[in-house]
N, C-alpha and C. Protein backbone atom coordinates (compact mmCIF):
# COMPACT_ATOMS: atom_id res chain seq x y z
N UNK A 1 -27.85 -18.81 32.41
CA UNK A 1 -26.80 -19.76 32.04
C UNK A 1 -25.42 -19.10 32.14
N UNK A 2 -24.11 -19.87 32.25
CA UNK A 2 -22.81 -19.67 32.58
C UNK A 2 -22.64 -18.98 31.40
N UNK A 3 -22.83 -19.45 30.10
CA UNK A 3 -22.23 -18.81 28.81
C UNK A 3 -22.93 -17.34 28.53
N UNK A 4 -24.14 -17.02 29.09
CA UNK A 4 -24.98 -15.77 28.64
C UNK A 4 -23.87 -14.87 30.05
N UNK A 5 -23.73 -15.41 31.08
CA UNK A 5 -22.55 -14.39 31.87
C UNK A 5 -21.53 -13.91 31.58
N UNK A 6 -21.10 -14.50 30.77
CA UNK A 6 -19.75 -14.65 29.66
C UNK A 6 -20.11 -13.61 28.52
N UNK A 7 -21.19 -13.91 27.96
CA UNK A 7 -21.78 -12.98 27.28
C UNK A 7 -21.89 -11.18 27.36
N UNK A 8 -22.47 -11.69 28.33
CA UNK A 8 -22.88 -10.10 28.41
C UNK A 8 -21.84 -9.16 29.51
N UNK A 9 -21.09 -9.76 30.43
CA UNK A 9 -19.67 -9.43 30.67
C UNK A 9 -18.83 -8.85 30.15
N UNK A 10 -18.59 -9.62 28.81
CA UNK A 10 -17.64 -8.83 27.88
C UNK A 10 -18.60 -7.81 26.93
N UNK A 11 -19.73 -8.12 26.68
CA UNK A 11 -20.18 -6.76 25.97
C UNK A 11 -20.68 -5.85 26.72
N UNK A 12 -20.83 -5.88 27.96
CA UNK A 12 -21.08 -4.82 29.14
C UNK A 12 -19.84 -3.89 28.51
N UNK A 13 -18.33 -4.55 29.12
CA UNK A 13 -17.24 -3.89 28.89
C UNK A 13 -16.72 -3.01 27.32
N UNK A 14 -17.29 -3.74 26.53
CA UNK A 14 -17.08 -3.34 25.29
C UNK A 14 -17.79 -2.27 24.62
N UNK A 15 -19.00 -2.50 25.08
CA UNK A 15 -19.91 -1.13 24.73
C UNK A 15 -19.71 -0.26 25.49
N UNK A 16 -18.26 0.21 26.17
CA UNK A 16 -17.82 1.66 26.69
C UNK A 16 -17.37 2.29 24.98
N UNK A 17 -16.96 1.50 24.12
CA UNK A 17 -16.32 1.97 22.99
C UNK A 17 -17.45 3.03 22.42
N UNK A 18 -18.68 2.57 22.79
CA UNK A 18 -19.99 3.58 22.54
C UNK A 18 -19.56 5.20 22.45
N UNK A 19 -19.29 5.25 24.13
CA UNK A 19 -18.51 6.62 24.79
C UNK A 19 -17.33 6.86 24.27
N UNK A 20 -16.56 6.39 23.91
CA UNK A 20 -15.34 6.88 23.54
C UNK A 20 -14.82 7.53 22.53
N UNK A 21 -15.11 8.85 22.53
CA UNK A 21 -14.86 9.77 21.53
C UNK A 21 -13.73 9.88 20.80
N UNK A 22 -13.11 9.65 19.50
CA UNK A 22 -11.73 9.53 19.25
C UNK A 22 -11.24 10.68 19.20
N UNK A 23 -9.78 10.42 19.84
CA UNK A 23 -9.25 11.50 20.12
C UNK A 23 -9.03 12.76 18.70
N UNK A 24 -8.45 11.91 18.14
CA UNK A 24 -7.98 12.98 17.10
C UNK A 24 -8.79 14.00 16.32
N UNK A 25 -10.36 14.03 16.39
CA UNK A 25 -11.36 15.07 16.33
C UNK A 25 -11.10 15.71 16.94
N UNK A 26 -11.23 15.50 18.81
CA UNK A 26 -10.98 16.44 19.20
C UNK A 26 -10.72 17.77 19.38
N UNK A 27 -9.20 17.17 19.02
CA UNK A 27 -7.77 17.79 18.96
C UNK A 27 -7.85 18.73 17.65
N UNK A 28 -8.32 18.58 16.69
CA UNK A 28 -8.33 19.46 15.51
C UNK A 28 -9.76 19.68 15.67
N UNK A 29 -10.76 20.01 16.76
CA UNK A 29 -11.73 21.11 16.99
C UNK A 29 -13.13 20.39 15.73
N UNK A 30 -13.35 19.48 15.15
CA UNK A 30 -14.76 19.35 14.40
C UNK A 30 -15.55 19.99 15.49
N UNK A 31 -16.12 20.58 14.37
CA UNK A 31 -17.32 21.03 14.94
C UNK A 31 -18.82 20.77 15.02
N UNK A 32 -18.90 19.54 14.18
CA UNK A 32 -20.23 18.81 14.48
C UNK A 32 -19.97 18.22 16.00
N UNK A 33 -21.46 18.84 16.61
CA UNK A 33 -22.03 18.63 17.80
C UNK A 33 -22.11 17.09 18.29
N UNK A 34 -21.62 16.01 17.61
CA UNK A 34 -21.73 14.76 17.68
C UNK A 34 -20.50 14.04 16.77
N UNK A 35 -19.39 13.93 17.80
CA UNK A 35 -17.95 13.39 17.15
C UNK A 35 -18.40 11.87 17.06
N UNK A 36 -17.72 11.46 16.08
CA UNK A 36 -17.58 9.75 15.84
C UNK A 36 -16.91 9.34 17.08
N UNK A 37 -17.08 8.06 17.48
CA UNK A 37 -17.07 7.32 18.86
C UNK A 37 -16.22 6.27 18.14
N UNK A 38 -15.31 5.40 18.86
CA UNK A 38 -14.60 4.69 18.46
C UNK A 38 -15.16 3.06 17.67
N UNK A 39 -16.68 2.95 18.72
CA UNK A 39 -17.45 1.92 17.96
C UNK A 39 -17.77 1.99 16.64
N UNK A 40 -17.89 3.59 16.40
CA UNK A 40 -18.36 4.06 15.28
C UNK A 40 -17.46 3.99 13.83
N UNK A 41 -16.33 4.01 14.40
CA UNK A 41 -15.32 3.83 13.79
C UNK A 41 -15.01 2.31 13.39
N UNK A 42 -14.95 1.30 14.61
CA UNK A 42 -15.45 0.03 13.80
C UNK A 42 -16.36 -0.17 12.82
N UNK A 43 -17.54 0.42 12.96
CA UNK A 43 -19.06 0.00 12.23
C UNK A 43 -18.02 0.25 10.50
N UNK A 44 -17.77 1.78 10.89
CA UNK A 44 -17.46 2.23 9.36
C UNK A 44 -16.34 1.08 8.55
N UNK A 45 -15.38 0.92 9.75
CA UNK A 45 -14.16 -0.16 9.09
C UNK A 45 -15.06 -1.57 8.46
N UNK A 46 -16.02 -1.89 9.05
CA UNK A 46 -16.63 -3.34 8.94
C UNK A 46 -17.38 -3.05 7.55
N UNK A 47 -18.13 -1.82 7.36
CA UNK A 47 -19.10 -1.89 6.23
C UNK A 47 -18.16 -1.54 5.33
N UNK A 48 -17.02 -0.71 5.48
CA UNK A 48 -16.21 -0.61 4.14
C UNK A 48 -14.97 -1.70 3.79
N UNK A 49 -14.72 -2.96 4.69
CA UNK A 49 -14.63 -4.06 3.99
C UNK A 49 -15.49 -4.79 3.64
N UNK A 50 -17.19 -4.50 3.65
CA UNK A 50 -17.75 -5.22 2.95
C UNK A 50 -18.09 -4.67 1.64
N UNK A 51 -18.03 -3.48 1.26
CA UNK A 51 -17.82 -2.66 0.41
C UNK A 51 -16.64 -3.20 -0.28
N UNK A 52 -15.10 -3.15 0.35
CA UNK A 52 -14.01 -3.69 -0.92
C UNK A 52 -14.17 -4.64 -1.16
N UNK A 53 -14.84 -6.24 0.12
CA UNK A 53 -14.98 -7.25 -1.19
C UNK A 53 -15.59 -8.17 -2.21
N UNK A 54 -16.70 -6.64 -1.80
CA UNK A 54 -17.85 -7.16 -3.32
C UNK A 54 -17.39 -6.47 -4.52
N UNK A 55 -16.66 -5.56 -4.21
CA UNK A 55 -15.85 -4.83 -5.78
C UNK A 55 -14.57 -5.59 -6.15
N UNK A 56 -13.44 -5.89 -4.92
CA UNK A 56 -12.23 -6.16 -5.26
C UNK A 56 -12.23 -7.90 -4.76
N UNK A 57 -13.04 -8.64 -4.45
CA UNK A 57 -13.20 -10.31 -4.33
C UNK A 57 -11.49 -10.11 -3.16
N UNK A 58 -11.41 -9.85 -1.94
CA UNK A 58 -10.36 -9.34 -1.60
C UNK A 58 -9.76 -10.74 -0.78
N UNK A 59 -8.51 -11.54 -1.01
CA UNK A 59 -8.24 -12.52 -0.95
C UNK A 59 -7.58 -12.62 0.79
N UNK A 60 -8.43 -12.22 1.31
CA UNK A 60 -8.42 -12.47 3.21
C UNK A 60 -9.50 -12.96 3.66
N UNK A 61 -9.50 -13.68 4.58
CA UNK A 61 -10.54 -14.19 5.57
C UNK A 61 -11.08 -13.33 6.14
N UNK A 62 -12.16 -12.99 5.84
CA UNK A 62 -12.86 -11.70 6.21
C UNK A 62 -13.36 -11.49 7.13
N UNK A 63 -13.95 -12.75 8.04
CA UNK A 63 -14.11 -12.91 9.46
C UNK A 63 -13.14 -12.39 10.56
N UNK A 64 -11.66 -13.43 10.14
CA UNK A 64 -11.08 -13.06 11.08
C UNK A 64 -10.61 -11.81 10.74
N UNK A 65 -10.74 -11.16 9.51
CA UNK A 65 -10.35 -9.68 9.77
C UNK A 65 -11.18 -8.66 10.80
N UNK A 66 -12.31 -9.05 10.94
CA UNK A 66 -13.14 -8.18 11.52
C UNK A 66 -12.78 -8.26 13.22
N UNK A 67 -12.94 -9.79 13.33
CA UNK A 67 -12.41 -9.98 14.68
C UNK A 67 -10.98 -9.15 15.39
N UNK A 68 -10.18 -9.01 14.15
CA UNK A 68 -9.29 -8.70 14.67
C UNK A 68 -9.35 -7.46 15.02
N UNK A 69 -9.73 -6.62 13.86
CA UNK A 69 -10.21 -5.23 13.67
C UNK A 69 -10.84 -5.08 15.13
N UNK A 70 -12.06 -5.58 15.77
CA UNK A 70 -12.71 -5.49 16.54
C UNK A 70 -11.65 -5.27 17.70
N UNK A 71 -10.75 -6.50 18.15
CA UNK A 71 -9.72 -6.95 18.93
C UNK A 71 -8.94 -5.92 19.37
N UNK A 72 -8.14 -5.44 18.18
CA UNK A 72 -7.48 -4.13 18.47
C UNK A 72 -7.97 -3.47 19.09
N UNK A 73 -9.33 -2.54 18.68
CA UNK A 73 -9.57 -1.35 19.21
C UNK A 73 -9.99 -1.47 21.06
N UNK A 74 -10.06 -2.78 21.45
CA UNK A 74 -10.62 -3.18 22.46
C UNK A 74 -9.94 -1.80 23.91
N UNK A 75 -8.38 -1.63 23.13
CA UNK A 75 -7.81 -1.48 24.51
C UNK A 75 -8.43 0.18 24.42
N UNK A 76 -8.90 0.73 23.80
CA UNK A 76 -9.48 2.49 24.53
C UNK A 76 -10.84 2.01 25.06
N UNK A 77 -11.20 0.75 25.50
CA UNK A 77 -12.59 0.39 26.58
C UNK A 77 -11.92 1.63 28.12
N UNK A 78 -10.25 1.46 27.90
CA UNK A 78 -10.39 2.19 29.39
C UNK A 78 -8.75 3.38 28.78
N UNK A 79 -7.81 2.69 27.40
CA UNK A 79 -6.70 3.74 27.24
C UNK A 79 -7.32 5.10 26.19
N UNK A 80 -6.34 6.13 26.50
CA UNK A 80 -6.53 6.85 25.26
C UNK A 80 -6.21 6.39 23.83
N UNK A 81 -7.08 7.05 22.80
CA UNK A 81 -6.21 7.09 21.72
C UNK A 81 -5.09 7.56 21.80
N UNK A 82 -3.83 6.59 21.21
CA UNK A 82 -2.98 7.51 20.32
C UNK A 82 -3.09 8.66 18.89
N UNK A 83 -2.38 9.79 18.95
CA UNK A 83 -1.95 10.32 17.99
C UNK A 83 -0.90 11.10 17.41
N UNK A 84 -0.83 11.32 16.52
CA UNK A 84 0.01 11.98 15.97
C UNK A 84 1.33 13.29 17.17
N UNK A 85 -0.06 13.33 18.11
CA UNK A 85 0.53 14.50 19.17
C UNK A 85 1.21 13.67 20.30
N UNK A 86 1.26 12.26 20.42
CA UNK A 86 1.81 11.26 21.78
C UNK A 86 2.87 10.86 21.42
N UNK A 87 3.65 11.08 22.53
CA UNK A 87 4.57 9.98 22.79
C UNK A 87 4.69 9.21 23.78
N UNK A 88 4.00 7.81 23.40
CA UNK A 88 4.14 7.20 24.84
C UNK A 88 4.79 5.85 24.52
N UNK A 89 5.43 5.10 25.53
CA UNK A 89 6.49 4.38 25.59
C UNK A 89 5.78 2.75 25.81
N UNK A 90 5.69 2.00 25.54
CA UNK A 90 5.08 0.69 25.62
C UNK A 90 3.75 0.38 25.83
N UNK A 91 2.94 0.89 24.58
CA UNK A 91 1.77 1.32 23.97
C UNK A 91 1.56 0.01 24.31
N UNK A 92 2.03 -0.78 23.41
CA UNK A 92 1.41 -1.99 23.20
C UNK A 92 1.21 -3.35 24.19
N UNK A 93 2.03 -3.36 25.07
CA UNK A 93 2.05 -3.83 26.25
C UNK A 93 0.97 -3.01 27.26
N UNK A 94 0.56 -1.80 27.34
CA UNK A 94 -0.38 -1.83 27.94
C UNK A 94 -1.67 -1.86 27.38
N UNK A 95 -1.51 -1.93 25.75
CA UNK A 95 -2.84 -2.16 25.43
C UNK A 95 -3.38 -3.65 25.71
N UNK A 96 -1.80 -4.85 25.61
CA UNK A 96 -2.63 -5.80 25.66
C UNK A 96 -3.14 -6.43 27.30
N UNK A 97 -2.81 -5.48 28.01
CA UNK A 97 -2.73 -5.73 29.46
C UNK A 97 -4.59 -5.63 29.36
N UNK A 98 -4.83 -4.52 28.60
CA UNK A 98 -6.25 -3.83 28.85
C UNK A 98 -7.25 -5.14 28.10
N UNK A 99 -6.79 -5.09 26.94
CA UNK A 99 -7.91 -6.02 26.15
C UNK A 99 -8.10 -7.32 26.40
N UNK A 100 -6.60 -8.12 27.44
CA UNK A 100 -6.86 -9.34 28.31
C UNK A 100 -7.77 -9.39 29.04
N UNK A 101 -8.26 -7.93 29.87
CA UNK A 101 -9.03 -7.59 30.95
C UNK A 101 -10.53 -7.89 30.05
N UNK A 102 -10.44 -7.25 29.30
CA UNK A 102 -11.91 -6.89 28.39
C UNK A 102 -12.35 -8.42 27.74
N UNK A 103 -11.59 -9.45 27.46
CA UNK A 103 -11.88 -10.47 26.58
C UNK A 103 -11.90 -11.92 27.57
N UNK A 104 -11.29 -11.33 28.87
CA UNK A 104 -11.18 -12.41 30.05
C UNK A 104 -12.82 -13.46 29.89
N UNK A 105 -13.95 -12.82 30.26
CA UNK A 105 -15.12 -13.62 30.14
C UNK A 105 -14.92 -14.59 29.35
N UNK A 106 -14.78 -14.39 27.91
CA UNK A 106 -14.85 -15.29 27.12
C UNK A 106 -13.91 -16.97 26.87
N UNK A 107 -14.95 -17.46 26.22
CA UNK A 107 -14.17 -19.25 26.40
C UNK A 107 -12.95 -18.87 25.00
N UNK A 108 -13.11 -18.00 23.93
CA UNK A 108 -12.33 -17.85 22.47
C UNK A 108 -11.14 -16.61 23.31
N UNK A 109 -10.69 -16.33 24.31
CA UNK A 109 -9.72 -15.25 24.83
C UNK A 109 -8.93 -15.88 23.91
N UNK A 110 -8.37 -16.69 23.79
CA UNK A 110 -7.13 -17.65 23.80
C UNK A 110 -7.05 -17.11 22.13
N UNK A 111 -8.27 -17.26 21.29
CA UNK A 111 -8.03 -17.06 19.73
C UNK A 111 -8.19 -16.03 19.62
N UNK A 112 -8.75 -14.71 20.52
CA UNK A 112 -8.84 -13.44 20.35
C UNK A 112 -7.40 -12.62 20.62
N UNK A 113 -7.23 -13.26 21.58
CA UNK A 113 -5.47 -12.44 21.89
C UNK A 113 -4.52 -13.03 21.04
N UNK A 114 -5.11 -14.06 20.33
CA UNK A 114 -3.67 -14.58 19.69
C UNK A 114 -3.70 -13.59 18.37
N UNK A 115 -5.45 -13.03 17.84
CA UNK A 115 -5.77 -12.27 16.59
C UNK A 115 -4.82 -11.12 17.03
N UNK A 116 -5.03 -10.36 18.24
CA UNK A 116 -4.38 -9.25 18.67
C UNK A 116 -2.81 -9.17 18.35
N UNK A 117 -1.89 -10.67 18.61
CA UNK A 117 -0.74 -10.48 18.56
C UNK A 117 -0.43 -10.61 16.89
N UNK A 118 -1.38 -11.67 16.23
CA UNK A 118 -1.09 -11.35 15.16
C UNK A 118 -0.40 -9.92 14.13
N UNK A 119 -1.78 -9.33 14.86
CA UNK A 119 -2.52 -7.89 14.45
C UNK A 119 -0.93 -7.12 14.50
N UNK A 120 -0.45 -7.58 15.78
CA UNK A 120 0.67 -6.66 16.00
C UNK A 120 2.22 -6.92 15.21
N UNK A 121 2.28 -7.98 15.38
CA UNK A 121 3.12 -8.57 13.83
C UNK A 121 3.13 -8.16 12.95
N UNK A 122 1.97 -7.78 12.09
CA UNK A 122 1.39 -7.10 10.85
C UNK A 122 2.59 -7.73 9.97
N UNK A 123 2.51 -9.19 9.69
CA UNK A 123 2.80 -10.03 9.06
C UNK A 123 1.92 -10.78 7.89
N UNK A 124 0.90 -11.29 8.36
CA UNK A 124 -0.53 -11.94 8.12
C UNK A 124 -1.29 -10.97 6.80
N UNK A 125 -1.53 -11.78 6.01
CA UNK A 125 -2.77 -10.78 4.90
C UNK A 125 -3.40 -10.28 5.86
N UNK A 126 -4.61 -10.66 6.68
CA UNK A 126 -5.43 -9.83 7.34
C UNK A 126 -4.71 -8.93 8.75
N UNK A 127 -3.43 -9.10 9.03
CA UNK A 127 -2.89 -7.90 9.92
C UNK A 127 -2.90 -6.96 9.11
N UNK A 128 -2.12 -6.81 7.90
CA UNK A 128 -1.94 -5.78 6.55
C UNK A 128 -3.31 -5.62 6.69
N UNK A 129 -4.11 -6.05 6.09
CA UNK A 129 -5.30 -5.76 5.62
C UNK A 129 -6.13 -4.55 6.68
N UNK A 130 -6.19 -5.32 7.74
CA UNK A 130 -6.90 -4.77 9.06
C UNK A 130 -6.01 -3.26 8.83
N UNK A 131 -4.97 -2.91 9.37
CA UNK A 131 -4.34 -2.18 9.57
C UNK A 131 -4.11 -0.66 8.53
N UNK A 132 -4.15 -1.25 7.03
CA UNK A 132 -4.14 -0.53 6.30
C UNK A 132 -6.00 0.41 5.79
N UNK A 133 -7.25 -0.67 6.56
CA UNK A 133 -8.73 -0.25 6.54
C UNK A 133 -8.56 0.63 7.97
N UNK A 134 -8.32 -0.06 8.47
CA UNK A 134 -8.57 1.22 9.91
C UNK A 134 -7.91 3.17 9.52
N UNK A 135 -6.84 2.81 8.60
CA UNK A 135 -6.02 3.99 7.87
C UNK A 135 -7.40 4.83 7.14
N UNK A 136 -7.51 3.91 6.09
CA UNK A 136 -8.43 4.10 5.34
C UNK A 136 -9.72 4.89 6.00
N UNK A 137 -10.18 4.03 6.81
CA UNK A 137 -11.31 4.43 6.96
C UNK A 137 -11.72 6.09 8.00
N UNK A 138 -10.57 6.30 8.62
CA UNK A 138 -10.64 7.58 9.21
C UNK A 138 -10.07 8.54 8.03
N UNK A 139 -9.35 8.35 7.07
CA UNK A 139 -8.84 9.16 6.16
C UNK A 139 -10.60 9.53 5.60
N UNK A 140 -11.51 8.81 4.72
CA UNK A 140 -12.84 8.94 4.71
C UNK A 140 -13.73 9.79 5.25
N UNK A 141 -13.81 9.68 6.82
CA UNK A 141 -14.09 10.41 7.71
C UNK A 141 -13.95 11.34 7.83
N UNK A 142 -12.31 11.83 7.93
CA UNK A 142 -11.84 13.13 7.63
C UNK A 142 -12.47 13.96 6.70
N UNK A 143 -12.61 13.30 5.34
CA UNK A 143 -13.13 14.18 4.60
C UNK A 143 -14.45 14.24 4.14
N UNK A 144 -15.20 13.26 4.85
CA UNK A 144 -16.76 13.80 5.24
C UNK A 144 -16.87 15.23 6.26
N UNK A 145 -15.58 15.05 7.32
CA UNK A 145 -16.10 16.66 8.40
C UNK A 145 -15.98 17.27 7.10
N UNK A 146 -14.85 17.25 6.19
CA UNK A 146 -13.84 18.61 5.50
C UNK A 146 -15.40 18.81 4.60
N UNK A 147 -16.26 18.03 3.54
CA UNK A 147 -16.90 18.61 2.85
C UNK A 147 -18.20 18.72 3.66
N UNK A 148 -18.46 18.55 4.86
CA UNK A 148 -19.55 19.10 6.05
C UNK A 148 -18.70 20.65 6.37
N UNK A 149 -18.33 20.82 6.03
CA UNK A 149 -17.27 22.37 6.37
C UNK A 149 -17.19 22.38 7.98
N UNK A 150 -16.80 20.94 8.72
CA UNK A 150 -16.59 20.94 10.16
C UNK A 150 -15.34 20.54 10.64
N UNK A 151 -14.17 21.03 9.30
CA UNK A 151 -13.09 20.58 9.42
C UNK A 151 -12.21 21.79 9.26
N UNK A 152 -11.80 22.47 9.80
CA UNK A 152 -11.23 23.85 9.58
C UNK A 152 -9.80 23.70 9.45
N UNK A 153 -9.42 24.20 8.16
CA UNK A 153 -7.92 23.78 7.06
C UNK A 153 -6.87 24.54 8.11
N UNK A 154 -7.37 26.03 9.11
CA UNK A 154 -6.10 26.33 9.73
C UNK A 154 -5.47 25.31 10.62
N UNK A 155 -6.81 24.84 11.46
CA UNK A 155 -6.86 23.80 12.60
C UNK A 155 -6.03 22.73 12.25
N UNK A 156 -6.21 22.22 10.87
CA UNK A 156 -5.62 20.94 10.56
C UNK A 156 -4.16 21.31 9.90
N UNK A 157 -3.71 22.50 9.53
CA UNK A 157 -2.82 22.75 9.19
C UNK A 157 -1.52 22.56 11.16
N UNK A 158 -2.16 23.77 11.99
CA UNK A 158 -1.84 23.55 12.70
C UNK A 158 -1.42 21.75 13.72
N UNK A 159 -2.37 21.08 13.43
CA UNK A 159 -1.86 19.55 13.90
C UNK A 159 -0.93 18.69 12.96
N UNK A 160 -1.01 19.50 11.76
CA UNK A 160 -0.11 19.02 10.82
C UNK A 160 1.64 18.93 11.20
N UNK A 161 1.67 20.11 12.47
CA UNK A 161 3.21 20.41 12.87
C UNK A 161 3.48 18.84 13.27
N UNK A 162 2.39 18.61 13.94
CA UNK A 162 3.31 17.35 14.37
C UNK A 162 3.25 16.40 13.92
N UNK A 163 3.32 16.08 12.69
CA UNK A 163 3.99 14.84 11.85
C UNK A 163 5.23 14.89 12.34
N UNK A 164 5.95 15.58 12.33
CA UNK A 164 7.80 15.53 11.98
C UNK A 164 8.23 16.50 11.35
N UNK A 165 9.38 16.95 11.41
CA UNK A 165 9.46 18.15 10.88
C UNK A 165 9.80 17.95 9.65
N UNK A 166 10.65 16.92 8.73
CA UNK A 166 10.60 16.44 7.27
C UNK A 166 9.00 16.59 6.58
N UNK A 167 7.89 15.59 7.55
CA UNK A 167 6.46 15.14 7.17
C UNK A 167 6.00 16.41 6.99
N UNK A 168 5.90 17.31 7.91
CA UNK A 168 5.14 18.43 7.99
C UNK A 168 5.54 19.41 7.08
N UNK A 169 7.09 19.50 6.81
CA UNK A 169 7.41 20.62 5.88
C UNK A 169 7.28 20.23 4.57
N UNK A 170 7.08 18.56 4.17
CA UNK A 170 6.59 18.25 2.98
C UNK A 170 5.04 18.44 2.69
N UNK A 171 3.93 18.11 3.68
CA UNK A 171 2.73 17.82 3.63
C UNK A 171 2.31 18.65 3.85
N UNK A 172 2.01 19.95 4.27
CA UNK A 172 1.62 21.70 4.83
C UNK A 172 1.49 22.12 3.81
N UNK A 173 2.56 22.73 2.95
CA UNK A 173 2.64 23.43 1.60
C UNK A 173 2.01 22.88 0.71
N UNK A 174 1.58 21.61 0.71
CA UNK A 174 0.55 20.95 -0.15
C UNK A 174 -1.28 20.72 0.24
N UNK A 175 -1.47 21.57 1.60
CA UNK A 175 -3.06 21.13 1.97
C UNK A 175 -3.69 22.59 1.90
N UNK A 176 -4.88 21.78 0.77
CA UNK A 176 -5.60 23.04 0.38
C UNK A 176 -6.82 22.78 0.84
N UNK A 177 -7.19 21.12 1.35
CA UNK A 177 -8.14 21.38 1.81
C UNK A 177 -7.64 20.56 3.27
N UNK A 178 -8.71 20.40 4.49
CA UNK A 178 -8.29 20.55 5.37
C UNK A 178 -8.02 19.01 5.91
N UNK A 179 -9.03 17.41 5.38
CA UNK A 179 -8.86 16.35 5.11
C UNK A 179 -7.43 16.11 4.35
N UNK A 180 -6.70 16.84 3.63
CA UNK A 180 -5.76 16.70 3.11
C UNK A 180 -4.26 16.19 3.74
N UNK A 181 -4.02 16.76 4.78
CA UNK A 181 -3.25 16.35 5.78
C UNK A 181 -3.40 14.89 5.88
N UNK A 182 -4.48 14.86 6.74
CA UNK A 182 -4.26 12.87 7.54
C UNK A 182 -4.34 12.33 6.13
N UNK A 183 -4.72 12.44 5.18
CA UNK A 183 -4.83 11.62 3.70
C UNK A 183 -3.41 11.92 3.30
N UNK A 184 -2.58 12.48 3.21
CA UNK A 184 -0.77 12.50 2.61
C UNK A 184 -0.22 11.73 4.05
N UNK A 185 -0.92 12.11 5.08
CA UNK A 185 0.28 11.42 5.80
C UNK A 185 -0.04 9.96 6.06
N UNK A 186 -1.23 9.57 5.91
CA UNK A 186 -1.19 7.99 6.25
C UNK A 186 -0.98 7.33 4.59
N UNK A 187 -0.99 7.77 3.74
CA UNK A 187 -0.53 7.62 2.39
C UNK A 187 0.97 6.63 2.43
N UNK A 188 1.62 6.89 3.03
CA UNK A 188 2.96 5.98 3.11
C UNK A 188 2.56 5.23 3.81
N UNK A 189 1.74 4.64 4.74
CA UNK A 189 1.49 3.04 5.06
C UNK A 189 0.79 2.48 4.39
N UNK A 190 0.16 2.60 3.37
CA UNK A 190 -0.72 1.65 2.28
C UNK A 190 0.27 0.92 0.80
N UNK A 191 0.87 -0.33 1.64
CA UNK A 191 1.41 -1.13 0.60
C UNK A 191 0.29 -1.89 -0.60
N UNK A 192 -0.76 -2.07 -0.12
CA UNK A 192 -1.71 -2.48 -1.03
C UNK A 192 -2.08 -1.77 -2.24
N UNK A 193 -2.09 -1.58 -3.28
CA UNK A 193 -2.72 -1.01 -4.70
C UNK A 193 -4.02 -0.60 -4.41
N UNK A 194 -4.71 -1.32 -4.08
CA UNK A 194 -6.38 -0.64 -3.93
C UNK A 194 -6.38 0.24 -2.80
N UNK A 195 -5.32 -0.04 -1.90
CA UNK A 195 -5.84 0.95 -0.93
C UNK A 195 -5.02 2.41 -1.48
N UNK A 196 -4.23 2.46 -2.09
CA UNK A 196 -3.69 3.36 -2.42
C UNK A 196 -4.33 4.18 -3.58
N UNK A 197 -4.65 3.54 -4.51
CA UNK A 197 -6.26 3.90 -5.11
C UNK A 197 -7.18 4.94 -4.38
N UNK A 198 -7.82 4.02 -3.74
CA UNK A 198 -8.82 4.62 -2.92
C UNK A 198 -8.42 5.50 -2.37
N UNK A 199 -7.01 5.62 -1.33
CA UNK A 199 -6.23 7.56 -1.08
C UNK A 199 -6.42 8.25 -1.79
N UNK A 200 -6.35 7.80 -3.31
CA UNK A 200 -5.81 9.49 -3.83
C UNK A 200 -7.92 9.63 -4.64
N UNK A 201 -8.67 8.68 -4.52
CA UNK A 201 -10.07 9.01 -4.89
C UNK A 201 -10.36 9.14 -3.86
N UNK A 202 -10.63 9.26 -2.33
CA UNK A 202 -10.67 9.98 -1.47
C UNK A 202 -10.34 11.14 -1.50
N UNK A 203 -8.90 11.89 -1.66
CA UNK A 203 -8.45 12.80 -1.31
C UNK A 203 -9.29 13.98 -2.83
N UNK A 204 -9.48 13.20 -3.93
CA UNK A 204 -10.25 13.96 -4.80
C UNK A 204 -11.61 14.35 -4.99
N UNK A 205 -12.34 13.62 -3.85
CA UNK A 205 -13.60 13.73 -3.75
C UNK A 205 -14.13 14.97 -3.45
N UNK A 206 -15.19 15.97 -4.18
CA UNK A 206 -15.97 17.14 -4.09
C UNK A 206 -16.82 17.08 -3.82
C-alpha cells in the first residue's frame, strides 16, 4: 500500500539516528566502548518526560511534545551535532532544509515542520518544555559516564575552555567532578522550577 511506502521511507531515513553518535562524548573522550547515539538520546528524553509527568502532572501536551522533541533531532539523520566547540552560521536553516528532506514521505510534513518551527520560536509551553528536557536529559547522562568513572574531570575541564571566557572562568574553579561542567553551564537555560530542581539533584547525585 501507498501509506506503508510513506511509512517505511521516512523510518528507513530516521533510523540513521541509530548510528549517530553524539558529538559531544566524543569530544571529551568517554570511555565506555559504546557512546549514546542520538536515538538514544530521544528514548532517554521520552521516558524522562514520562517520569516528570507522573510526579509533576506537567501542564503540556505531551504528545506533541514528543513529536516535537522527535522533530528537532531529525536534522543529524545527515548534519553534525552542534557544540559548545562550533561556530556555525545558519544552523537552523540548514537544519530545516534536512528534516524537510527526512519528513517529505509523510501526509502530517505540514504539522511536523510546523512542530519544528514552533520548536524554534521557543515560545509555546511545549517549545520551553521540549527544549529545557533535551538540556536535562544529557546533563543526566553526563553524570551517569562521571559516576561509571568514564568521564575524566581533566578532559571535561579542558572542553570547559570553551564556554566563553566569562562561563569558563566562572564554571572551572567550581568542577570537582567531571559531569559538573555541562550541569553549571546549561543551568542558565532552565526557566522552569522543576527543571532547575532536578539540576542541582542531578549535579548532587553519588
Amino acid at each position: 500500500m501507498f501509506m506503508n511506502k510513506n511509512v517505511l521511507e521516512f523510518y528507513v531515513l530516521a533510523n540513521k539516528l541509530k548510528e549517530a553518535i553524539r558529538t559531544g562524548w566524543l569530544e571529551v573522550e568517554i570511555s565506555n566502548g559504546r557512546i549514546e547515539s542520538v536515538a538514544e538520546h530521544i528514548y532517554g528524553s521520552i521516558v524522562l518526560a514520562i517520569a516528570l509527568d507522573s510526579e509533576y502532572h506537567l501542564d503540556v501536551d505531551l504528545m506533541k511534545a514528543i513529536k516535537m522533541l522527535v522533530v528537532k533531532e531529525l536534522e543529524k539523520v545527515t548534519l553534525k551535532e552542534v557544540t559548545t566547540r562550533d561556530t556555525i552560521e545558519d544552523r537552523k536553516a540548514q537544519a530545516r532544509e534536512t528534516i524537510l528532506k527526512v519528513v517529505e514521505p509523510l501526509s502530517s510534513k505540514e504539522e511536523l515542520i510546523g512542530l519544528l518551527d514552533e520548536y524554534y520560536l521557543d515560545e509555546s509551553k511545549e517549545a520551553k518544555f521540549v527544549g529545557q528536557l533535551s538540556k536535562i536529559e544529557s546533563d543526566i547522562q553526563a553524570k551517569i559516564y562521571d559516576l561509571n568513572g568514564e568521564f575524566d574531570l581533566d578532559k571535561a575541564k579542558e572542553d570547559a575552555k570553551y564556554y566563553g571566557e566569562e562561563l569558563s572562568s566562572e564554571i572551572i574553579p567550581q568542577m570537582e567532578h567531571a559531569s559538573d561542567g555541562w550541569i553549571m553551564y546549561d543551568r542558565r537555560y532552565y526557566t522552569d522550577d522543576m527543571f532547575k530542581s532536578l539540576s542541582n539533584d542531578v549535579q548532587k547525585m553519588r
